[in-house]
C-alpha atoms as a PDB file:
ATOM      1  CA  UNK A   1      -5.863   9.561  -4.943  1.00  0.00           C
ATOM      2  CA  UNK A   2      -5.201   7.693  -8.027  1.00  0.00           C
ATOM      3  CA  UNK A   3      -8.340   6.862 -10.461  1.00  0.00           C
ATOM      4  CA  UNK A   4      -9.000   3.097 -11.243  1.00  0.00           C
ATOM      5  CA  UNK A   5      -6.840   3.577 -14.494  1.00  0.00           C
ATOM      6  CA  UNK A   6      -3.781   5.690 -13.041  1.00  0.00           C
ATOM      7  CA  UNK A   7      -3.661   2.962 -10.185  1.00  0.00           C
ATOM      8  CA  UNK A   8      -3.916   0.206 -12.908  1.00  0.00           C
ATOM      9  CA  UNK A   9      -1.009   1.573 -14.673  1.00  0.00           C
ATOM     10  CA  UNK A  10       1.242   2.202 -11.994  1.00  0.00           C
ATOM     11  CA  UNK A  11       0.934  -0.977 -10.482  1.00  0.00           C
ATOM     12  CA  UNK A  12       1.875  -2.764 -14.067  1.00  0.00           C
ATOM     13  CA  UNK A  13       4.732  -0.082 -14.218  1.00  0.00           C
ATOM     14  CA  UNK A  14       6.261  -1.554 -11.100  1.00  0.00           C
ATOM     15  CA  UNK A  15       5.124  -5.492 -11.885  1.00  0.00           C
ATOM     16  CA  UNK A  16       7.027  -4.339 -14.983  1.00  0.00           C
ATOM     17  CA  UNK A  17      10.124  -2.501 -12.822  1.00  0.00           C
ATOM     18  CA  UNK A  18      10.383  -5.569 -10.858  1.00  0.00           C
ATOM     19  CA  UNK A  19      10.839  -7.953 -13.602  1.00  0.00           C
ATOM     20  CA  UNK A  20      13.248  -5.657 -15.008  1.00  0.00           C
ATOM     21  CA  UNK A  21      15.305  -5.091 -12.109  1.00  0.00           C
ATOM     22  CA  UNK A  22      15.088  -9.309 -11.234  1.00  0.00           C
ATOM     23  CA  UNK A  23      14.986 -10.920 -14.359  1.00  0.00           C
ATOM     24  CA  UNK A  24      14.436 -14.793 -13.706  1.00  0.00           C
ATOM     25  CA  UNK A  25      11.882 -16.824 -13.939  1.00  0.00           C
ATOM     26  CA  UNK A  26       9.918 -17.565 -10.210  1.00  0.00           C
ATOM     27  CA  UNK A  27       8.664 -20.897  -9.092  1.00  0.00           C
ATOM     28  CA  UNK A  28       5.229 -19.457  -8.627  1.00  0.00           C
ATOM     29  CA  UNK A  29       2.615 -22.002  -9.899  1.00  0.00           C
ATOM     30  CA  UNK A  30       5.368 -24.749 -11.644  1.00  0.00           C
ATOM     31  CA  UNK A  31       5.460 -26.269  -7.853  1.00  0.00           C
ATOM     32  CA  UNK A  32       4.196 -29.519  -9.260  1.00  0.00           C
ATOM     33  CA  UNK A  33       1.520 -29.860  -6.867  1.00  0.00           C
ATOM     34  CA  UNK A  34      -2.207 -28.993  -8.258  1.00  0.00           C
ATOM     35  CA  UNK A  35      -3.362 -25.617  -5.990  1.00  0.00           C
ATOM     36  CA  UNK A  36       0.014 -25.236  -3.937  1.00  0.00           C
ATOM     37  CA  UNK A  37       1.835 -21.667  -5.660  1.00  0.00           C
ATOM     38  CA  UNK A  38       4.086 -18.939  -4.259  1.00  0.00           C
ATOM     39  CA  UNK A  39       2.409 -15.564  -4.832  1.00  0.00           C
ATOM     40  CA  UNK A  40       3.978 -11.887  -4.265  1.00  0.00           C
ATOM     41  CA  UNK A  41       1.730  -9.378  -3.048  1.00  0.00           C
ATOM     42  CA  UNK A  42       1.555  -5.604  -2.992  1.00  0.00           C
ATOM     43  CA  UNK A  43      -1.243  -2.943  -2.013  1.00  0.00           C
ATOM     44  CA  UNK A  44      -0.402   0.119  -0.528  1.00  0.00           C
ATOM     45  CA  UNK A  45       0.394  -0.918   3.231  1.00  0.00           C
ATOM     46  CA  UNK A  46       2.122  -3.604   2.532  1.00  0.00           C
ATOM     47  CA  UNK A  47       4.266  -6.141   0.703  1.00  0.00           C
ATOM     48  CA  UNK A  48       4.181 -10.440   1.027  1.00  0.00           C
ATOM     49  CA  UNK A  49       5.393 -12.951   0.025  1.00  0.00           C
ATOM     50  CA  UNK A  50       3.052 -16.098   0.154  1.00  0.00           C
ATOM     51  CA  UNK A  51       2.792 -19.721   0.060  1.00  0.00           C
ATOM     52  CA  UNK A  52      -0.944 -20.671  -1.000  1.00  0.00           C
ATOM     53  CA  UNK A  53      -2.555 -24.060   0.174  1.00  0.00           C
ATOM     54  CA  UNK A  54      -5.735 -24.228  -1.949  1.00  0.00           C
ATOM     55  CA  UNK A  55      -7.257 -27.751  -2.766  1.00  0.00           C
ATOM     56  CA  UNK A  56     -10.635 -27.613  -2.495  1.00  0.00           C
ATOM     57  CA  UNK A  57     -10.601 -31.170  -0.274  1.00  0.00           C
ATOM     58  CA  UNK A  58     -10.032 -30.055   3.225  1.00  0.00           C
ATOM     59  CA  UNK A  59      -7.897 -32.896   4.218  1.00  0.00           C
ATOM     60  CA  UNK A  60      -5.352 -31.968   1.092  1.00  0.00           C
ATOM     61  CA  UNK A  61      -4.781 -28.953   2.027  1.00  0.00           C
ATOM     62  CA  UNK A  62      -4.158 -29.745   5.962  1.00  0.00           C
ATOM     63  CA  UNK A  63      -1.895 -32.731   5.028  1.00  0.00           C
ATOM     64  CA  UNK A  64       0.689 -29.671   2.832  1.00  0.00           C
ATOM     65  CA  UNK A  65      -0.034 -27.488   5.404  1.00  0.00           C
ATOM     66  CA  UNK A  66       1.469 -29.790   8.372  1.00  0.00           C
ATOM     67  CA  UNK A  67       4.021 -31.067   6.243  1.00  0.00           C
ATOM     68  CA  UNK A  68       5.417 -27.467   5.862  1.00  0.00           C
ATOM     69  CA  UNK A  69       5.136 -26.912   9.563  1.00  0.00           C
ATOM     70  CA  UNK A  70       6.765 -29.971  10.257  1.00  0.00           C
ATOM     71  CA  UNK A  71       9.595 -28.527   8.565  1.00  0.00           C
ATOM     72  CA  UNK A  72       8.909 -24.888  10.158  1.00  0.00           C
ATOM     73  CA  UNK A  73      11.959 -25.529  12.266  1.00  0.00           C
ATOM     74  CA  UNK A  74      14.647 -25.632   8.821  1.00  0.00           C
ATOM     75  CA  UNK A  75      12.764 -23.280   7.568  1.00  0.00           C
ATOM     76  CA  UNK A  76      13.057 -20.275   9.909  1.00  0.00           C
ATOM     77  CA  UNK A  77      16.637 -21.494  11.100  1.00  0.00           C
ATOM     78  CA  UNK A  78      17.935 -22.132   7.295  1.00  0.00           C
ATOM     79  CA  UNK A  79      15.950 -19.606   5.399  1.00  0.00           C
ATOM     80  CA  UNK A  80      13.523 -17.556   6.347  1.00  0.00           C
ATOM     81  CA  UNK A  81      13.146 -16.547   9.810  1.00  0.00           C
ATOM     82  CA  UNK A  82       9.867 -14.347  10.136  1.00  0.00           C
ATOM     83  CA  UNK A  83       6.989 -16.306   8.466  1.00  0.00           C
ATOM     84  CA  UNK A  84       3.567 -16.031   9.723  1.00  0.00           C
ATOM     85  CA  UNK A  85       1.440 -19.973   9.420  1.00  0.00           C
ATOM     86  CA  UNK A  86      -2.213 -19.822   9.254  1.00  0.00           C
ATOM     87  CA  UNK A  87      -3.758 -23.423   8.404  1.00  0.00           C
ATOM     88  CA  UNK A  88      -7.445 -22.123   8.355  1.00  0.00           C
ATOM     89  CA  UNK A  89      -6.771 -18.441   6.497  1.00  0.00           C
ATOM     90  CA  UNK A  90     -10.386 -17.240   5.171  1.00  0.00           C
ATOM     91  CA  UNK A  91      -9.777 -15.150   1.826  1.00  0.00           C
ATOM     92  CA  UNK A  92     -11.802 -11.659   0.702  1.00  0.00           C
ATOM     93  CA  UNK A  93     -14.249 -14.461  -1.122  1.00  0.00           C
ATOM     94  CA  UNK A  94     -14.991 -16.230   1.910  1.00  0.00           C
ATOM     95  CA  UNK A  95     -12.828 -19.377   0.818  1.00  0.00           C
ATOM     96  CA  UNK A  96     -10.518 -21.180   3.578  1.00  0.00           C
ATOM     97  CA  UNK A  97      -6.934 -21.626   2.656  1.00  0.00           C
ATOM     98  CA  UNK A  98      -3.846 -22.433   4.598  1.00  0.00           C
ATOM     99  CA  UNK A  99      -1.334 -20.091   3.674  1.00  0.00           C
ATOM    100  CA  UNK A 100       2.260 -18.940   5.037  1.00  0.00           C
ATOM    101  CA  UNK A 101       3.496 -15.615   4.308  1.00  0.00           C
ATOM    102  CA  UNK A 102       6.244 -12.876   5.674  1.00  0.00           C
ATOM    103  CA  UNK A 103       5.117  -9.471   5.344  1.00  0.00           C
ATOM    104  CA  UNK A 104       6.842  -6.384   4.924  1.00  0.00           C
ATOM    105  CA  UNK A 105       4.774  -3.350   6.493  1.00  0.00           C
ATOM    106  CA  UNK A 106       4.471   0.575   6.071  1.00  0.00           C
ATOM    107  CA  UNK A 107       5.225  -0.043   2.280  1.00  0.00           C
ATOM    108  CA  UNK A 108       3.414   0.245  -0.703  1.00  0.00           C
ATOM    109  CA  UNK A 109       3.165   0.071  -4.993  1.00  0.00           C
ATOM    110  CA  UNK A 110       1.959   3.895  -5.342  1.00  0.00           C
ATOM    111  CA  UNK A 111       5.201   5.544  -3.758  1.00  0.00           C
ATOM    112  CA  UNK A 112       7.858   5.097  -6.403  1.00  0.00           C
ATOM    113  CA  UNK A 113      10.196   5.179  -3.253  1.00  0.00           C
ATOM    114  CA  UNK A 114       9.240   2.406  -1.924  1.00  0.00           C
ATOM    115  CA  UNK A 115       9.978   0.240  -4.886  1.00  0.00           C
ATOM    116  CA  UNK A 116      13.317  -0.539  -4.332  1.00  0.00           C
ATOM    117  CA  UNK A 117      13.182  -1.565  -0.356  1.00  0.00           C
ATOM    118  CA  UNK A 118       9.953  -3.895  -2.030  1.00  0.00           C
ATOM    119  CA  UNK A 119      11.801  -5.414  -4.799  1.00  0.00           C
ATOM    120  CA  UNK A 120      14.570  -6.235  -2.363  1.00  0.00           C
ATOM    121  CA  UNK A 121      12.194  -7.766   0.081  1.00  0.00           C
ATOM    122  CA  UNK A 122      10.645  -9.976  -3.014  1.00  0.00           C
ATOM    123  CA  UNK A 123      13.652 -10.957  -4.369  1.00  0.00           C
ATOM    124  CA  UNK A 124      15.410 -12.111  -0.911  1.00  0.00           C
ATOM    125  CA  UNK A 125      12.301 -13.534   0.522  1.00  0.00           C
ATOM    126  CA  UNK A 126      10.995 -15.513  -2.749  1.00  0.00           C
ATOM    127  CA  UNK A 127      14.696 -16.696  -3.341  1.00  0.00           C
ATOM    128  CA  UNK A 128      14.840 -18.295   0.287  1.00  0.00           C
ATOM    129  CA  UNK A 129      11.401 -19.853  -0.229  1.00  0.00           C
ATOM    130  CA  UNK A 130      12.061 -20.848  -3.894  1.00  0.00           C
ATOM    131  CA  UNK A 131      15.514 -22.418  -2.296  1.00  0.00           C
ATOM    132  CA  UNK A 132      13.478 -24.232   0.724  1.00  0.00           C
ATOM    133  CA  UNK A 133      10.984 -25.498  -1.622  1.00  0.00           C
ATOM    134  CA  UNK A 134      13.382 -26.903  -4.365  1.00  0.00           C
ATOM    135  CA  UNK A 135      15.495 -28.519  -1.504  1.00  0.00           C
ATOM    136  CA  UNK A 136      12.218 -30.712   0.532  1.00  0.00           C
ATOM    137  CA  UNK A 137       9.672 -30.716  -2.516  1.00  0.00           C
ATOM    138  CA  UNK A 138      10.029 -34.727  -2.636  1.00  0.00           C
ATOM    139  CA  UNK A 139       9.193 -34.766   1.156  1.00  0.00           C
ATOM    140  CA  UNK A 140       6.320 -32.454   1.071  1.00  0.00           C
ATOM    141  CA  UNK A 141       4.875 -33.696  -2.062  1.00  0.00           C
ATOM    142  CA  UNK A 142       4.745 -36.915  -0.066  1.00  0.00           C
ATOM    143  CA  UNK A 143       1.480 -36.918   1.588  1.00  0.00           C
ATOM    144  CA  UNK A 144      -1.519 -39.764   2.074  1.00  0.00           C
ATOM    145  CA  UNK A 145      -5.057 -39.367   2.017  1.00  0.00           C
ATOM    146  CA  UNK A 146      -7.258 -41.914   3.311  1.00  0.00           C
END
């Protein structure tokens, strides 16, 4: 077991790696769209990559949400075929976002052989969502609230 600094470290070593190894600059938060970002995520089970529906007015967020899924078809047949879609997706802090991820399991940030099969899976994954986004952006940002 790693102590809270050892585990610190290593997981800025790899943030570090990555960036390294993939040196570009990700969508992530520059979507445009206030509380709508692409996230990567590592622990040691498991890797994701994430689309995060977060404005705090309900209807907002369901409004993205749908408009994503009404694309869900292009998406999994053009670019990314094994996302998960949860519209009602309660974080650690008891908050409800809608959120659409694919996961890579049995993975994880504190086996330095695992990095590589990770920082593949970000790379391809983000790319295709990055690529998805940047293609129907003008249709999803396209949403009315009464």
């Amino acid at each position: 077991m790693y102590s809270k600094e050892e585990t610190q470290r290593l997981k800025r070593e790899f943030w570090v790696t990555f960036a390294e190894k993939h040196p570009r600059k990700w969508l992530l938060y520059d979507t445009k769209i206030k509380d709508f970002s692409f996230k990567f995520y590592v622990d040691n089970k498991k890797a994701q990559v994430l689309i995060d529906i977060e404005p705090r007015n309900t209807e907002k967020r369901i409004a993205y949400f749908e408009k994503l899924e009404a694309l869900k078809n292009i998406l999994e047949e053009e670019f990314i075929s094994d996302l998960v879609f949860e519209k009602d997706y309660v974080l650690e802090n008891g908050k409800t976002i809608s959120r659409i991820w694919v996961e890579k399991s049995g993975v994880g940030f504190s086996n330095r052989n695992h990095w590589e099969i990770i920082f593949d899976f970000f790379n391809e994954k983000m790319d295709a969502l990055e690529r998805f986004y940047l293609e129907y952006d003008e249709f999803i940002k396209d949403i009315e609230i009464e």
